[in-house]
N, C-alpha and C. Protein backbone atom coordinates (compact mmCIF):
# COMPACT_ATOMS: atom_id res chain seq x y z
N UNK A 1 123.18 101.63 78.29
CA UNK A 1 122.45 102.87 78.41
C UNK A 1 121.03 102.64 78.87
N UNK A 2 120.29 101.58 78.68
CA UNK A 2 118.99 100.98 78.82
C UNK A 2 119.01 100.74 80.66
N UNK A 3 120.09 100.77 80.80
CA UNK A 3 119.84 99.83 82.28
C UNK A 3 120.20 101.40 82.91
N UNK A 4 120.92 102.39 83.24
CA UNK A 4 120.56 103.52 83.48
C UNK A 4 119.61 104.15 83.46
N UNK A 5 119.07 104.23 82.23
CA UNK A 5 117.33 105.03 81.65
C UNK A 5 116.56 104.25 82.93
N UNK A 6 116.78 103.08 82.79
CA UNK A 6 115.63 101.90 83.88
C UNK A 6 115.48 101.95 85.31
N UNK A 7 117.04 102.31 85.64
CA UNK A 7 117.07 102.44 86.97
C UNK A 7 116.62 104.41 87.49
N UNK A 8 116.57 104.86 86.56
CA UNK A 8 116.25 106.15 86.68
C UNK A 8 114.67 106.35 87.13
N UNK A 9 114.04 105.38 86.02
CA UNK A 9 112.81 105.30 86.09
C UNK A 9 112.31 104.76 86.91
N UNK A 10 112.81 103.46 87.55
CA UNK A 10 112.21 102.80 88.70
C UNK A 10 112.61 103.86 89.84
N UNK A 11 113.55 104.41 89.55
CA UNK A 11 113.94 105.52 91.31
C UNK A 11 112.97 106.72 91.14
N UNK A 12 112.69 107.15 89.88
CA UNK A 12 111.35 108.33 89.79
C UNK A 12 109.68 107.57 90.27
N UNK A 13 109.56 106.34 89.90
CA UNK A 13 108.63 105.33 90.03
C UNK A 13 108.38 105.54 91.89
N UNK A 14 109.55 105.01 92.34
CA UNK A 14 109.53 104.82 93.83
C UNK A 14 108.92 105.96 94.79
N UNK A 15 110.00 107.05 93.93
CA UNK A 15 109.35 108.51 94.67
C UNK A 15 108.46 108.92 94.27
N UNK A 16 107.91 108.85 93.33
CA UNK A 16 106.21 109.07 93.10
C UNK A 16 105.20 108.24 93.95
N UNK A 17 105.61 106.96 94.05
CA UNK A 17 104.89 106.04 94.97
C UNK A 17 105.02 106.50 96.39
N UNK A 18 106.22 107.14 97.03
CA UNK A 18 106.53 107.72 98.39
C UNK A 18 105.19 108.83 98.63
N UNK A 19 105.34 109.45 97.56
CA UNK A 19 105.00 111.12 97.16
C UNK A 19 103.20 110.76 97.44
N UNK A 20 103.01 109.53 96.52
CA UNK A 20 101.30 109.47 96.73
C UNK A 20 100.93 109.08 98.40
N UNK A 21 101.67 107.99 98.73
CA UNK A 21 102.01 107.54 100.09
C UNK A 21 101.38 107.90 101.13
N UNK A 22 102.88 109.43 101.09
CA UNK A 22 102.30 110.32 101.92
C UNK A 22 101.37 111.52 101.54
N UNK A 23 101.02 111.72 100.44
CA UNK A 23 99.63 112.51 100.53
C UNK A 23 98.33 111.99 100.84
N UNK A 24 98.19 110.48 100.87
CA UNK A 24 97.16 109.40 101.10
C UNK A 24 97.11 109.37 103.06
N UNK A 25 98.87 109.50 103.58
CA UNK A 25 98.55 109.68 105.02
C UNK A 25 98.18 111.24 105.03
N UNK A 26 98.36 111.97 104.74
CA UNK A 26 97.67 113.56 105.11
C UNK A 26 96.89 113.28 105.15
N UNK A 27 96.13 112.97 103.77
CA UNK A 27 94.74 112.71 103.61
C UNK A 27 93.97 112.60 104.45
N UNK A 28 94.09 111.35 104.85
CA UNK A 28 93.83 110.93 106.09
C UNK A 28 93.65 111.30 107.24
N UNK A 29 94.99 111.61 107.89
CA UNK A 29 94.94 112.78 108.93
C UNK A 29 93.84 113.62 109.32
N UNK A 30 94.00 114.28 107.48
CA UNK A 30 93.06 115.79 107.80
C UNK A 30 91.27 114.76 108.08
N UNK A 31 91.05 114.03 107.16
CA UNK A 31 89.76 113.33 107.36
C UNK A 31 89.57 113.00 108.81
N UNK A 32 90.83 113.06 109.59
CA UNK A 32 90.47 112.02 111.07
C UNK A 32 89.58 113.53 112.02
N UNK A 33 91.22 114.57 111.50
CA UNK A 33 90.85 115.82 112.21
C UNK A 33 89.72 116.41 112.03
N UNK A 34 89.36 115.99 111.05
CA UNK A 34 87.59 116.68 110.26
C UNK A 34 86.80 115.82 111.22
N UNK A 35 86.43 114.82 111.04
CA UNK A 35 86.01 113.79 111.90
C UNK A 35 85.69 113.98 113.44
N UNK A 36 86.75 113.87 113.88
CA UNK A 36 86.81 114.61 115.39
C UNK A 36 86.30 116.02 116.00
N UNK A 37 86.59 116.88 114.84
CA UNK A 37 86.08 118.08 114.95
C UNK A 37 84.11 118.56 114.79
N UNK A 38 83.72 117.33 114.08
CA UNK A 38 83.07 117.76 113.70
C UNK A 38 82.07 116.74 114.94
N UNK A 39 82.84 116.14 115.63
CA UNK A 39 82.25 114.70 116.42
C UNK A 39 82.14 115.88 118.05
N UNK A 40 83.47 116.46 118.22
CA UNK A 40 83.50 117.64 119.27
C UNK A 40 81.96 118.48 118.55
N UNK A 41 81.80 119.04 118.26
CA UNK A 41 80.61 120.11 117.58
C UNK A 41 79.31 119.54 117.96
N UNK A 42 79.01 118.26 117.60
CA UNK A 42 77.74 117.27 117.62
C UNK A 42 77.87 117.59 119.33
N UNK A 43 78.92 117.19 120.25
CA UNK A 43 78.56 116.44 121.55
C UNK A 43 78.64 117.80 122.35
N UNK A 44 78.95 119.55 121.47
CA UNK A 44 79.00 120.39 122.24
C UNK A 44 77.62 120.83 122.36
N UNK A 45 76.77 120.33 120.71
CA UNK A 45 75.05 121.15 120.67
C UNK A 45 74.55 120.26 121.58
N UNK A 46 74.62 118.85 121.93
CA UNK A 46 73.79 117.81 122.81
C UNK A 46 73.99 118.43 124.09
N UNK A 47 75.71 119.01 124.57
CA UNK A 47 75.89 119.12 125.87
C UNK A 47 74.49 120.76 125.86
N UNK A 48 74.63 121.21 124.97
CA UNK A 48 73.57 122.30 125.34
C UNK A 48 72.51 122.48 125.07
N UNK A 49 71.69 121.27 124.13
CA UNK A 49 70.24 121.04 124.74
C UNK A 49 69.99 120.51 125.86
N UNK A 50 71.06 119.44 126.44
CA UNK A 50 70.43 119.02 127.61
C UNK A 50 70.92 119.85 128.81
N UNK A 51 71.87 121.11 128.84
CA UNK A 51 71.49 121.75 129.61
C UNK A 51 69.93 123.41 129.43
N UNK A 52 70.15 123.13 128.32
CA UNK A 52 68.95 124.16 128.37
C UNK A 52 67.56 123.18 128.85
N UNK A 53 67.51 121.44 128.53
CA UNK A 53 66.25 120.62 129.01
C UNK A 53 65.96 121.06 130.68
N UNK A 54 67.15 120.43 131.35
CA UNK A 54 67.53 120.43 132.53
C UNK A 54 67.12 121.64 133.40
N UNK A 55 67.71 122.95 132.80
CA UNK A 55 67.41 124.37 133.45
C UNK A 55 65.75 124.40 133.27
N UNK A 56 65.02 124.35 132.54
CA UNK A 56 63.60 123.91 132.43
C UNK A 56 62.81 123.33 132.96
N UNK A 57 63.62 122.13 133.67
CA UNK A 57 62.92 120.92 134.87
C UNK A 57 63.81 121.55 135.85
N UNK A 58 64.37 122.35 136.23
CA UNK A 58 64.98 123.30 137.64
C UNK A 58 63.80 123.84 137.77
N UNK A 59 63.72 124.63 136.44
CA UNK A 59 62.39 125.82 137.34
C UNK A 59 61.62 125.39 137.26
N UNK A 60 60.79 124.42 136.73
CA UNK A 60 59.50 123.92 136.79
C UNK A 60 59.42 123.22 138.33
N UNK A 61 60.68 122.53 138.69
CA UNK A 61 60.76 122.12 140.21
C UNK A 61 61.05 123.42 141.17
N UNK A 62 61.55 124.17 141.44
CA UNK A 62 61.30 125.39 142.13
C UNK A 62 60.20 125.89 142.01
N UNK A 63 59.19 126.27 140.66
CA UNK A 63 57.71 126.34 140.96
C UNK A 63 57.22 125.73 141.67
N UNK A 64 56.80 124.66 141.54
CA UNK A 64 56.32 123.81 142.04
C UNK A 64 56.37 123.42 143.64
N UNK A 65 57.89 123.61 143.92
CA UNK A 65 58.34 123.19 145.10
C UNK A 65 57.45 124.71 146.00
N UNK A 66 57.36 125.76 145.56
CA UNK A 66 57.35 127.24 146.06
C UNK A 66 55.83 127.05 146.11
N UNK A 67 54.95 126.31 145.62
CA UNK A 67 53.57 126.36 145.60
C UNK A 67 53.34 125.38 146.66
N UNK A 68 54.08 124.48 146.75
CA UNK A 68 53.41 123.41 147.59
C UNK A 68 53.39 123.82 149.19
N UNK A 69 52.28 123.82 149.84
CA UNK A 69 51.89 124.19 151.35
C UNK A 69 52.64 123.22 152.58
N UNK A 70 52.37 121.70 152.08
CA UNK A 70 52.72 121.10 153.08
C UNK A 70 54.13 119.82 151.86
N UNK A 71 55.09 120.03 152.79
CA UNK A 71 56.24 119.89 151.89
C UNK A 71 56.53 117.65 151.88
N UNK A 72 55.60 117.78 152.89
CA UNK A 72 55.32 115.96 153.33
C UNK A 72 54.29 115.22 152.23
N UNK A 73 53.53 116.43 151.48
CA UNK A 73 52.46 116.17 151.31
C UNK A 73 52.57 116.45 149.87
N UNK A 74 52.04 115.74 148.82
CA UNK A 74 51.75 116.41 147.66
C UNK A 74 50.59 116.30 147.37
N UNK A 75 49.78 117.28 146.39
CA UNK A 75 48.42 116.97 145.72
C UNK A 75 48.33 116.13 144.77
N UNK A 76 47.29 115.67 144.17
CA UNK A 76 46.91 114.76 142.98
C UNK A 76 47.92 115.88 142.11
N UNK A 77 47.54 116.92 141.61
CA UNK A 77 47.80 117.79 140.78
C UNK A 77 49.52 118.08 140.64
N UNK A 78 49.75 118.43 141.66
CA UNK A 78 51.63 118.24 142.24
C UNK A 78 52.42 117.00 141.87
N UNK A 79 51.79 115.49 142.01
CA UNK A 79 52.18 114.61 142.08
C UNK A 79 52.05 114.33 140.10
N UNK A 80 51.12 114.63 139.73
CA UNK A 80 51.59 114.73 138.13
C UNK A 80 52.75 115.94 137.56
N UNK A 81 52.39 116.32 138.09
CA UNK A 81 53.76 117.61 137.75
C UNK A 81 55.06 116.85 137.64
N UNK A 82 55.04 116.51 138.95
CA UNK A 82 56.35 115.87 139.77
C UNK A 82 56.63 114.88 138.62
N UNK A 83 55.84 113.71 138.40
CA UNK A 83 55.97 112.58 137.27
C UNK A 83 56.21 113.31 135.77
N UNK A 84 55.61 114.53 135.75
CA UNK A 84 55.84 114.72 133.93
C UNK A 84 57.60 115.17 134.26
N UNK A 85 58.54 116.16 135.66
CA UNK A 85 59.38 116.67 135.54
C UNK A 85 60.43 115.32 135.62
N UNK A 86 59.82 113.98 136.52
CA UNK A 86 60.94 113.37 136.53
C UNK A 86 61.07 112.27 135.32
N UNK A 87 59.81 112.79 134.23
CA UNK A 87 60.09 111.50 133.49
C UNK A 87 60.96 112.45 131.70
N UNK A 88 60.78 113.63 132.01
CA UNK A 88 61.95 114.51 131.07
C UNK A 88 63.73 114.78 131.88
N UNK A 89 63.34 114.40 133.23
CA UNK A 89 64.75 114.25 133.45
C UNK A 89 65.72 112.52 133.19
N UNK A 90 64.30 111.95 133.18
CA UNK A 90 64.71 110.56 132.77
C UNK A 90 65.46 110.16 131.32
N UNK A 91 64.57 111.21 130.43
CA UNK A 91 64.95 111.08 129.45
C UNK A 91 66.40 112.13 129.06
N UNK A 92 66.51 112.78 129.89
CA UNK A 92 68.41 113.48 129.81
C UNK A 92 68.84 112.53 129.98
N UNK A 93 68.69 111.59 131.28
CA UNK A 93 69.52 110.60 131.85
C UNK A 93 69.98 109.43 130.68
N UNK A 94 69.25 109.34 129.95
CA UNK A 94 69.31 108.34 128.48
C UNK A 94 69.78 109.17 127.62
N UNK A 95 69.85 110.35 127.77
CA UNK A 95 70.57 110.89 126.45
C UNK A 95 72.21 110.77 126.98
N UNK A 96 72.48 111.56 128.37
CA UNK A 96 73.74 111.40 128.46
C UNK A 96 74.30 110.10 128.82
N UNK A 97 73.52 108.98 128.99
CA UNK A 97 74.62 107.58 128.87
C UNK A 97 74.63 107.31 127.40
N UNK A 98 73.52 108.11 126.38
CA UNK A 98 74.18 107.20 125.63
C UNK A 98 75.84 108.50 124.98
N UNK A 99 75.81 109.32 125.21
CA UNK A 99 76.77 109.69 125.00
C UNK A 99 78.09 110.06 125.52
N UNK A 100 77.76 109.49 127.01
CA UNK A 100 78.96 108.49 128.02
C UNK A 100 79.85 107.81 127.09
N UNK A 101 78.33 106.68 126.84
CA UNK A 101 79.16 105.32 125.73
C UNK A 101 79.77 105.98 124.38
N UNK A 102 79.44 106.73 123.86
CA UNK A 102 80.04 107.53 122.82
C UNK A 102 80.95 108.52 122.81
N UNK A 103 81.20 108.82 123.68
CA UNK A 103 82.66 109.37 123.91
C UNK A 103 83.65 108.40 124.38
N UNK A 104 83.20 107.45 125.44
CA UNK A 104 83.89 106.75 125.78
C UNK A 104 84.96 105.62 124.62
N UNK A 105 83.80 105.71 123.80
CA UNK A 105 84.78 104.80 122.43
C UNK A 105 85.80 105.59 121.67
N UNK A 106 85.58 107.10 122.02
CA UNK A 106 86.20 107.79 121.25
C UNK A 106 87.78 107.74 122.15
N UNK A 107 87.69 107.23 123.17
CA UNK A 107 88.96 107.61 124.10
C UNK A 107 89.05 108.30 125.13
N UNK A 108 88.12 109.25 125.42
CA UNK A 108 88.39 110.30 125.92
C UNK A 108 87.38 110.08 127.66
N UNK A 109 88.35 109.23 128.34
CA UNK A 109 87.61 109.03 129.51
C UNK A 109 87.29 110.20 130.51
N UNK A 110 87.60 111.20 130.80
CA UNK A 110 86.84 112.34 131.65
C UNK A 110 85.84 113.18 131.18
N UNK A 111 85.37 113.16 129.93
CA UNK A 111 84.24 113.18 129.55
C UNK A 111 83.28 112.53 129.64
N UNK A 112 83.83 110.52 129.20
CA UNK A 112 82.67 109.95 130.01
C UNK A 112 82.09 109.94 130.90
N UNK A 113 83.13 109.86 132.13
CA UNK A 113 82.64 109.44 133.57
C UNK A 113 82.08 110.99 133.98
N UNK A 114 82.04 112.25 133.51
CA UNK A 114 81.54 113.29 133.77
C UNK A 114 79.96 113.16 133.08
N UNK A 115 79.37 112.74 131.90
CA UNK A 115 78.46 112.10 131.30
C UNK A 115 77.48 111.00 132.28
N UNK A 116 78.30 110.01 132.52
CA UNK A 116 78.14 108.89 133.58
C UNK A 116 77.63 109.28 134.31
N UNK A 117 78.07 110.36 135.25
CA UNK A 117 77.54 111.14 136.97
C UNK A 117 76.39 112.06 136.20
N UNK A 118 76.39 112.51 135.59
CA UNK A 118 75.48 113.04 135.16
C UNK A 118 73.97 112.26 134.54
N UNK A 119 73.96 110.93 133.92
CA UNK A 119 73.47 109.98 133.96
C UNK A 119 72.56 109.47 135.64
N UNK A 120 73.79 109.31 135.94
CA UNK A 120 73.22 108.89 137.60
C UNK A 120 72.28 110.01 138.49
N UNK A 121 73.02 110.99 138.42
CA UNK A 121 72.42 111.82 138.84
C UNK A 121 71.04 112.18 138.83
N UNK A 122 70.92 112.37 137.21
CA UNK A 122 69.60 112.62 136.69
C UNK A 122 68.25 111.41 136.92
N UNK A 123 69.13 110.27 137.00
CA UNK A 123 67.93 109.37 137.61
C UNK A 123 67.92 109.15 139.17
N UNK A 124 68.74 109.55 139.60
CA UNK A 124 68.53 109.87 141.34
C UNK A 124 67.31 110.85 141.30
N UNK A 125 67.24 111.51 140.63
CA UNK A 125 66.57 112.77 141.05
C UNK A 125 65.06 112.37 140.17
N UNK A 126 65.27 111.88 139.13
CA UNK A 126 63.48 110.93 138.82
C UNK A 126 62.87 110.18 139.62
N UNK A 127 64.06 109.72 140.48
CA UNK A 127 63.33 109.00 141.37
C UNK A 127 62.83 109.42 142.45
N UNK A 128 63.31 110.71 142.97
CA UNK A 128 63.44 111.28 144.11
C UNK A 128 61.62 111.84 143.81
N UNK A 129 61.64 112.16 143.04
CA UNK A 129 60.45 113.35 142.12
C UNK A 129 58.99 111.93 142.51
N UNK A 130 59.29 111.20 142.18
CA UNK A 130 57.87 109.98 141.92
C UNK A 130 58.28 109.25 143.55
N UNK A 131 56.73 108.37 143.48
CA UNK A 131 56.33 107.84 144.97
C UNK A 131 57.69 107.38 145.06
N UNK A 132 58.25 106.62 144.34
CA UNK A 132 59.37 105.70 145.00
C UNK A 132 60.40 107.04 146.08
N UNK A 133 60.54 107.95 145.77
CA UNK A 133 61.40 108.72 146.81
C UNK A 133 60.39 109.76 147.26
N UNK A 134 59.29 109.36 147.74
CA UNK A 134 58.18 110.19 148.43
C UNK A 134 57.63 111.95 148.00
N UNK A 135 57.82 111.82 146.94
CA UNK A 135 57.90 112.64 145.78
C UNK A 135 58.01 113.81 146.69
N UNK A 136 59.25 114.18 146.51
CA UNK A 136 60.12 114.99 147.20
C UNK A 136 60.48 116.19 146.02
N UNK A 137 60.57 117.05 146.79
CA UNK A 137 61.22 118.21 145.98
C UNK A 137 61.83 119.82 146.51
N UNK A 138 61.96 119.61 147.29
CA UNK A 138 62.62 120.41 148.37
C UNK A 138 64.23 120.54 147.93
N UNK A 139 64.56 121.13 149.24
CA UNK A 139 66.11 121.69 148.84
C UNK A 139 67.03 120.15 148.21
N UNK A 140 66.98 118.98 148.62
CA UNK A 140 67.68 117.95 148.31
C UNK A 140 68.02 117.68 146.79
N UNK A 141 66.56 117.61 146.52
CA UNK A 141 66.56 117.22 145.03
C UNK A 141 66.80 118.59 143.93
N UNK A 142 66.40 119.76 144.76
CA UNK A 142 67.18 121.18 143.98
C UNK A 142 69.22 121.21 143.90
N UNK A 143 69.16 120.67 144.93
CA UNK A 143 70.89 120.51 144.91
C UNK A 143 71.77 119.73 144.24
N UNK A 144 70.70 118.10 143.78
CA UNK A 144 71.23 117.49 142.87
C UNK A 144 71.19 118.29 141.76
N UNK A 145 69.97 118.39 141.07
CA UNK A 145 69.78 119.39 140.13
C UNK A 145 70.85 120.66 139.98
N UNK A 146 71.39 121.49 141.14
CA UNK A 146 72.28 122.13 140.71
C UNK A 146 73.67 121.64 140.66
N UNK A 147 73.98 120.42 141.23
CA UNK A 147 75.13 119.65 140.29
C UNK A 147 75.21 119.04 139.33
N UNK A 148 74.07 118.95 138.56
CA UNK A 148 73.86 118.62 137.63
C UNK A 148 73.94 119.63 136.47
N UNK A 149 73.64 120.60 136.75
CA UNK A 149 73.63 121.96 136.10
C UNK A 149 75.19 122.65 135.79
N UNK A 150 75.72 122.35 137.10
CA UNK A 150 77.27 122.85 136.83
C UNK A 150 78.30 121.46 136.60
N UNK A 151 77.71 120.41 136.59
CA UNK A 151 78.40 119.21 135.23
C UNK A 151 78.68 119.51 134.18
N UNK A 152 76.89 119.75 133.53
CA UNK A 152 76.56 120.28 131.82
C UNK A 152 77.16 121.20 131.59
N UNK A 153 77.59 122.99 132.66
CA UNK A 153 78.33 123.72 132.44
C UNK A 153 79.68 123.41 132.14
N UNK A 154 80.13 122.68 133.15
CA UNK A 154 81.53 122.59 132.93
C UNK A 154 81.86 122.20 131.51
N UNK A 155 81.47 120.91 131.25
CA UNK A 155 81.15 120.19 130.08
C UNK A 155 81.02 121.06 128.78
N UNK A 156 80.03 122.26 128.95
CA UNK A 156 79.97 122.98 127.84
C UNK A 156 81.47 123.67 127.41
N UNK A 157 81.65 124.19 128.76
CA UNK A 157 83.14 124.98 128.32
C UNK A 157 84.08 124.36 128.35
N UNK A 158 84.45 123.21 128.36
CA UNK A 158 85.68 122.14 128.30
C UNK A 158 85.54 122.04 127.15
N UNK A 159 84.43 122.01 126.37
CA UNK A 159 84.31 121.49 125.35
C UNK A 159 84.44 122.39 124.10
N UNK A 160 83.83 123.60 124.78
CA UNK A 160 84.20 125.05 123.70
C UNK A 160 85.88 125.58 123.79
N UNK A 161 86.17 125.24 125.09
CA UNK A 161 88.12 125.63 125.13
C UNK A 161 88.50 124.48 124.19
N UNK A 162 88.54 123.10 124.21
CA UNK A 162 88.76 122.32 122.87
C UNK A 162 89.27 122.42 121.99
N UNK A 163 87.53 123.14 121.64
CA UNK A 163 87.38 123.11 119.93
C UNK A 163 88.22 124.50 119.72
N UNK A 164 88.46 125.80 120.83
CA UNK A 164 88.92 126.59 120.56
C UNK A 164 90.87 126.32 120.49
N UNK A 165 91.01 125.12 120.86
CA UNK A 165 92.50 125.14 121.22
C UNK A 165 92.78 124.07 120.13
N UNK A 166 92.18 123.65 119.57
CA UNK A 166 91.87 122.67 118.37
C UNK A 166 92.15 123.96 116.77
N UNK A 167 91.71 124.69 116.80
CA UNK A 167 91.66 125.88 115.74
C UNK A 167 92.51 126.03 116.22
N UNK A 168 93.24 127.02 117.58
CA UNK A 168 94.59 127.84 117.27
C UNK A 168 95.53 126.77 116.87
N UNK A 169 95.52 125.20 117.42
CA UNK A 169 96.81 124.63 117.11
C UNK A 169 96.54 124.52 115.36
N UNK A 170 95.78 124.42 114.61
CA UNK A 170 95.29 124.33 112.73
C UNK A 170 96.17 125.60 112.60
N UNK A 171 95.91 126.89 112.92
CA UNK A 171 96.45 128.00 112.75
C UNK A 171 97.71 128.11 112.83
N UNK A 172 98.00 127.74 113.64
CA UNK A 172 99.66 127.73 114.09
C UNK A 172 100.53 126.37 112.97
N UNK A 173 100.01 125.42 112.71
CA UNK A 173 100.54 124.67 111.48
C UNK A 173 100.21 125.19 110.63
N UNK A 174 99.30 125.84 109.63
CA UNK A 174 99.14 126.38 109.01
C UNK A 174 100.17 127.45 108.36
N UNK A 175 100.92 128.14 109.52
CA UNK A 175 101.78 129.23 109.88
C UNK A 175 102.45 128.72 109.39
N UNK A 176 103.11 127.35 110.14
CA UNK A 176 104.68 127.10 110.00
C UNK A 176 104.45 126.42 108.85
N UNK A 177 103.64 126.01 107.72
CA UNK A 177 103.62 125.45 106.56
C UNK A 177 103.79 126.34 105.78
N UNK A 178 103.24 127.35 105.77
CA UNK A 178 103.48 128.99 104.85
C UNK A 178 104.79 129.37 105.35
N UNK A 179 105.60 129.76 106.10
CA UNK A 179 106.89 130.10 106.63
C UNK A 179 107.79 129.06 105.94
N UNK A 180 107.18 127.19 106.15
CA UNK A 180 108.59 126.53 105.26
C UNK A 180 108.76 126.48 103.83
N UNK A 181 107.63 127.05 103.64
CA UNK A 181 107.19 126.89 101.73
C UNK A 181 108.09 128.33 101.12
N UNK A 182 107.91 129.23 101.68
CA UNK A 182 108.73 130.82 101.78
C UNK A 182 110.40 130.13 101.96
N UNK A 183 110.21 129.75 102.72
CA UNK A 183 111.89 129.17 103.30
C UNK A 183 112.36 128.27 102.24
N UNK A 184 111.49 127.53 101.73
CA UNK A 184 112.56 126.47 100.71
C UNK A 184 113.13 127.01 99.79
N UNK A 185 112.45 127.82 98.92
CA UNK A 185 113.09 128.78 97.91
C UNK A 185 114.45 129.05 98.54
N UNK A 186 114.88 129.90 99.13
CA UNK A 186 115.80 130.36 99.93
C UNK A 186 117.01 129.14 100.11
N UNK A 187 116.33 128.00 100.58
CA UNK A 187 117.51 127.21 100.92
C UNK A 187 118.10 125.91 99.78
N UNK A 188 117.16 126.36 98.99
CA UNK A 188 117.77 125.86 97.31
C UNK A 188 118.97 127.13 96.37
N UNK A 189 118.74 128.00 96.71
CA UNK A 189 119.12 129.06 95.98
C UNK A 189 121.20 128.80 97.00
C-alpha cells in the first residue's frame, strides 16, 4: 500500500514541478514582452525628439539660407549660425548611431540601417554647413535635411503601427484565453 501512496506522490510531485515549470516560462515570456515593449516606447520618444531637434535645424537653415544675399558667400555672423546648426545636427548624428547599435542588438535590422542613413546623413550635412563643404546651405543641403526628416517620419510611424499591432495581438490572446477558460468547464462536464 506504501509503494502506491509513493508513486502517487512522486506523480503529484512531477506535475507540480511541470506546473511551476511552465508558469516560470510564462513568466518569462511576459517579462521579455514587457521588456520589448517598453524598449519599442524608449526608441519611439528618441525617434521624436530627434525629429522635433532636426525640424528646428530645417528652419533655422531656411532662415538663414533666405537671409543670405550672396549664396557663395557667407558673413562672419552666417558662418556661426551655420557652425552652431551643424554642430546640433552633429549631435542627432550621435544620437541615432548610437541607437543604430541598439536596435541592432536587439535584432531588428531595418531599423538599424534606417538609423545608420540617418546617422550618415546628418553628418553629411554638418559638414556641408562648416568651411569643410564651403558652408553651404542652399537647396542641396535643404534636401538632405528633408530626407532626413521623412526617415525620422517613417521611423516614427513604423514604430507607432508596432506598438499598435503589438497590443491588438495581447488583446486577441487575451480573448482566446477567456474563451478557453469558459470552454473547459464545458468540456469536463
Amino acid at each position: 500500500g506504501d509503494l502506491n501512496e509513493a508513486q502517487r506522490q512522486e506523480q503529484a510531485a512531477e506535475e507540480a514541478l511541470q506546473e511551476a515549470a511552465q508558469e516560470i516560462q510564462e513568466q518569462e515570456e511576459q517579462y521579455q514582452r514587457l521588456r520589448q515593449e517598453e524598449l519599442l516606447f524608449q526608441i519611439t520618444e528618441e525617434v521624436t525628439k530627434l525629429l522635433a531637434g532636426h525640424r528646428e535645424q530645417m528652419q533655422a537653415l531656411k532662415e538663414l539660407d533666405a537671409a543670405r544675399q550672396d549664396p557663395t558667400r557667407a558673413t562672419h555672423a552666417q558662418k556661426l549660425r551655420l557652425r552652431k546648426i551643424a554642430r546640433a545636427e552633429e549631435a542627432l548624428a550621435t544620437r541615432s548611431a548610437e541607437l543604430a547599435k541598439a536596435i541592432g542588438e536587439e535584432g531588428s535590422l531595418v531599423f538599424r540601417s534606417v538609423f545608420t542613413r540617418v546617422d550618415e546623413d546628418l553628418k553629411r550635412i554638418a559638414a556641408l554647413l562648416t568651411e569643410e563643404g564651403d558652408w553651404q546651405s542652399g537647396e542641396r543641403v535643404q534636401a538632405l535635411q528633408q530626407d532626413v526628416e521623412q526617415d525620422l517620419d517613417w521611423l516614427g510611424t513604423a514604430l507607432a503601427d508596432e506598438k499598435d499591432r503589438r497590443r491588438e495581438e495581447e488583446q486577441n490572446q487575451e480573448q482566446q484565453q477567456q474563451q478557453q477558460q469558459q470552454q473547459q468547464p464545458e468540456n469536463r462536464l
